[in-house]
C-alpha atoms as a PDB file:
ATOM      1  CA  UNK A   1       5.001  12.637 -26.486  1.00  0.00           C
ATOM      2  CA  UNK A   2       2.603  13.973 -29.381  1.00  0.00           C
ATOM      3  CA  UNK A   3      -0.648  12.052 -29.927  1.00  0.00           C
ATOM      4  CA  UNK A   4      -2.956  12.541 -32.655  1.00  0.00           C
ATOM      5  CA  UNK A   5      -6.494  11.492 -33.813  1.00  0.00           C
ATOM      6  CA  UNK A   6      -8.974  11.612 -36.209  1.00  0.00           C
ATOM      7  CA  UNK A   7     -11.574  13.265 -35.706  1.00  0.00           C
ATOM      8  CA  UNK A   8     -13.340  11.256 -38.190  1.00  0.00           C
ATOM      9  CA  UNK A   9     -13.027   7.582 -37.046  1.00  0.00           C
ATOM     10  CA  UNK A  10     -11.277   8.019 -33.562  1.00  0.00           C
ATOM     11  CA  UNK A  11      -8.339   6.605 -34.790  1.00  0.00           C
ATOM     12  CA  UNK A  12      -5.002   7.404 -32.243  1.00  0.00           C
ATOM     13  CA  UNK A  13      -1.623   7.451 -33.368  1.00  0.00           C
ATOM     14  CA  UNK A  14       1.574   8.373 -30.383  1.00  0.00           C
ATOM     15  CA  UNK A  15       4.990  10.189 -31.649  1.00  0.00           C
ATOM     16  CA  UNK A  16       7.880  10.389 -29.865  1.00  0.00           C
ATOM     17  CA  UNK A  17       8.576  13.668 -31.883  1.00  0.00           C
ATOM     18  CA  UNK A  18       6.587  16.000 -33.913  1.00  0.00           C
ATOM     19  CA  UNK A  19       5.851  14.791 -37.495  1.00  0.00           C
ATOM     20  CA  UNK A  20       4.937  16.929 -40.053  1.00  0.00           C
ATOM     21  CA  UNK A  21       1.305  16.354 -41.808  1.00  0.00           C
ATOM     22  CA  UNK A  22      -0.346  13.351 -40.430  1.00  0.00           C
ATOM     23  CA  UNK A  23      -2.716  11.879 -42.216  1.00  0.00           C
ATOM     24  CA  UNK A  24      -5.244   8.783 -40.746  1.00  0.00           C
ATOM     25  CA  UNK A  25      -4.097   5.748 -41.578  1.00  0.00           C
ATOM     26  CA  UNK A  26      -7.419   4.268 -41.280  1.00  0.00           C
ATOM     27  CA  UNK A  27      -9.676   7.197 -43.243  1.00  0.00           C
ATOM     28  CA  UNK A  28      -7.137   8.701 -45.478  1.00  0.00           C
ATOM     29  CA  UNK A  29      -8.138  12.500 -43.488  1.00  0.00           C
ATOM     30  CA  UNK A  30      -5.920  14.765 -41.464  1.00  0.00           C
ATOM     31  CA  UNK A  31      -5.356  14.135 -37.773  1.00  0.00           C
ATOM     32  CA  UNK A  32      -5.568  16.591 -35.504  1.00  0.00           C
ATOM     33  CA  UNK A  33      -2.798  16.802 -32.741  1.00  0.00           C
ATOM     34  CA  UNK A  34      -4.518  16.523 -29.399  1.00  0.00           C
ATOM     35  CA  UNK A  35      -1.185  16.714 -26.785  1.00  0.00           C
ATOM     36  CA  UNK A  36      -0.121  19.075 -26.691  1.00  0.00           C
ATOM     37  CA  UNK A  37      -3.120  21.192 -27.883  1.00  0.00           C
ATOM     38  CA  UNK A  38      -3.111  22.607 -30.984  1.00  0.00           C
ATOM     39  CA  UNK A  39      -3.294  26.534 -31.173  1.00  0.00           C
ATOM     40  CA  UNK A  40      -6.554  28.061 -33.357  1.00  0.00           C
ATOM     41  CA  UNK A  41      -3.870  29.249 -35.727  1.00  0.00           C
ATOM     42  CA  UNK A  42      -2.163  25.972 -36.478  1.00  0.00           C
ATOM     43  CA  UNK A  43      -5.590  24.460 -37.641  1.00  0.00           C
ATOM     44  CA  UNK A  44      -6.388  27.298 -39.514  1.00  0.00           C
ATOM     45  CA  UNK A  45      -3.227  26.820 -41.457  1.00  0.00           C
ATOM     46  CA  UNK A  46      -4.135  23.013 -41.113  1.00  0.00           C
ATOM     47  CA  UNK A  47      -7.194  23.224 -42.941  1.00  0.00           C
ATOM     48  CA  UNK A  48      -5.839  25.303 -45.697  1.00  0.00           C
ATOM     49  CA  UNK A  49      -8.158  28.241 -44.415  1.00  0.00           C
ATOM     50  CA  UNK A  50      -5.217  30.988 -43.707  1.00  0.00           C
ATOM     51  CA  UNK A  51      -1.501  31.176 -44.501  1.00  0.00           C
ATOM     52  CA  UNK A  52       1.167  31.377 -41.685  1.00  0.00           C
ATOM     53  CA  UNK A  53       2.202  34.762 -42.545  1.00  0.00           C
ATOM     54  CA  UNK A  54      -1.471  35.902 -42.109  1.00  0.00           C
ATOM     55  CA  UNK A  55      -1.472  34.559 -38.693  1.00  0.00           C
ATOM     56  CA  UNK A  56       2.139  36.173 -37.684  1.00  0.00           C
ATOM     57  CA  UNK A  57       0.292  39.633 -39.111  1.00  0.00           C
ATOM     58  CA  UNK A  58      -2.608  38.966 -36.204  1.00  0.00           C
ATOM     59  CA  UNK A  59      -0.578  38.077 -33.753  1.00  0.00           C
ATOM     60  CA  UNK A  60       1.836  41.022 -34.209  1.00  0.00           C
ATOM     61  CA  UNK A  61      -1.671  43.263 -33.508  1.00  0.00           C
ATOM     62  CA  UNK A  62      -2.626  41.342 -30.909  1.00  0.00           C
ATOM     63  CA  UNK A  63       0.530  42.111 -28.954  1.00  0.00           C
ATOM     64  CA  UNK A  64       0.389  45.468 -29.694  1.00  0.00           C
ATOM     65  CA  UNK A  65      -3.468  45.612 -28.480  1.00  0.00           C
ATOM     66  CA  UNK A  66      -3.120  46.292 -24.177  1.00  0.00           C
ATOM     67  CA  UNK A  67      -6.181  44.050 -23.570  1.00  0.00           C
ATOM     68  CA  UNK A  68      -6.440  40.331 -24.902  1.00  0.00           C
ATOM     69  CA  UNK A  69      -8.193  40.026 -27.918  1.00  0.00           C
ATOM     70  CA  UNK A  70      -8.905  36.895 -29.764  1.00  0.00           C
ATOM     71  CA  UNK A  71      -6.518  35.935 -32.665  1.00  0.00           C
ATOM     72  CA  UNK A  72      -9.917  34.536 -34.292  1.00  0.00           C
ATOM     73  CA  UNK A  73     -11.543  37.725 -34.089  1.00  0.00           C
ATOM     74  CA  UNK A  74      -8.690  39.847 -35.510  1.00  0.00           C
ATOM     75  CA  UNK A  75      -8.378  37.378 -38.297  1.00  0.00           C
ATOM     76  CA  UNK A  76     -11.939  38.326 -38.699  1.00  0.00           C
ATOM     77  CA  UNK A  77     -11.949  42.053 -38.017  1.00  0.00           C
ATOM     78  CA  UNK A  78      -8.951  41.993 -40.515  1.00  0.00           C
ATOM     79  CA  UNK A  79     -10.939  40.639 -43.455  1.00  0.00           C
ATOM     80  CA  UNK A  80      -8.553  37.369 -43.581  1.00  0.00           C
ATOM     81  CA  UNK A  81     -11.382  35.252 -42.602  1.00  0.00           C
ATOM     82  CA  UNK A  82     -14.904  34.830 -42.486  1.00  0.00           C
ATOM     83  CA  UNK A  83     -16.853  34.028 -39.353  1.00  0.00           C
ATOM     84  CA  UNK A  84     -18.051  30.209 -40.604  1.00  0.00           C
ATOM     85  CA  UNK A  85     -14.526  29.718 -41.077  1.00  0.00           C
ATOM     86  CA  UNK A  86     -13.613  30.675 -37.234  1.00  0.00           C
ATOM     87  CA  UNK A  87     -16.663  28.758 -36.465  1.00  0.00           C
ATOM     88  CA  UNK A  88     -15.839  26.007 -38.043  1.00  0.00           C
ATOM     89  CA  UNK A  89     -12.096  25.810 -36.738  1.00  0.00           C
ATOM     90  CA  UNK A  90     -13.334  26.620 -32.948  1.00  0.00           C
ATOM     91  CA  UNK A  91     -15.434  23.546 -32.862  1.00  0.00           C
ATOM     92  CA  UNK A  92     -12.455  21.465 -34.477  1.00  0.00           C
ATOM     93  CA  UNK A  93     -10.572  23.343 -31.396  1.00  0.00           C
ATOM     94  CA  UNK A  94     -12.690  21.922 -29.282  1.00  0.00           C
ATOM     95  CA  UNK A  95     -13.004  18.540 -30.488  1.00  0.00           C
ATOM     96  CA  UNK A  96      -9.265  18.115 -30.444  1.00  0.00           C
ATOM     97  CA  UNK A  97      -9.099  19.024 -27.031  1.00  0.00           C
ATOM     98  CA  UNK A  98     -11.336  17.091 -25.868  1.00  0.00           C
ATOM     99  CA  UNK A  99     -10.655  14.022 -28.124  1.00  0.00           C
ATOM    100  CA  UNK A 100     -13.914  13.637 -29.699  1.00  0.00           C
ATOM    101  CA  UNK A 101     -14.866  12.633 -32.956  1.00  0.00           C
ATOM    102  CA  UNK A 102     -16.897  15.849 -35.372  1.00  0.00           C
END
């Protein structure tokens, strides 16, 4: 099962499978899958913020890298985002995962 809110109004909506864009019936914005979690990547590429094959690029580095490093930092590091922007997607992260409104 796949549920999504808003993180606007609160508003929940349940899937048997995984639709594409879902937008709020209620507030006309973009839900947020909250089960399962949604990775930092997909709401970058969610938000319009970075393109998938920008995030396949950090990833690729990442798994080359022996330690973990953050995908948000290498986006950073890499010039392909700006801080705010990680910032900003982090605390939509967290939101989502915790299924609270912004």
């Amino acid at each position: 099962m796949f549920i999504y809110k808003c993180l606007l109004c609160g508003y929940e909506l349940y899937y048997e499978k995984e639709p594409e864009n879902v937008i709020c019936p209620k507030c006309n914005k973009v839900m947020f899958r909250i089960k399962p979690p949604m990775k930092l990547g997909e709401i970058l590429v969610l938000l319009g913020l970075i393109d998938e094959e920008k995030i396949e690029k950090a990833l690729n580095i990442q798994k080359k890298i022996n330690y973990h490093y953050p995908i948000g930092k290498i986006l950073v590091k890499l010039g392909l985002l700006t801080s705010n922007q990680l910032y900003r997607a982090l605390i939509i992260q967290r939101k989502a995962l915790l299924g609270t409104k912004l």
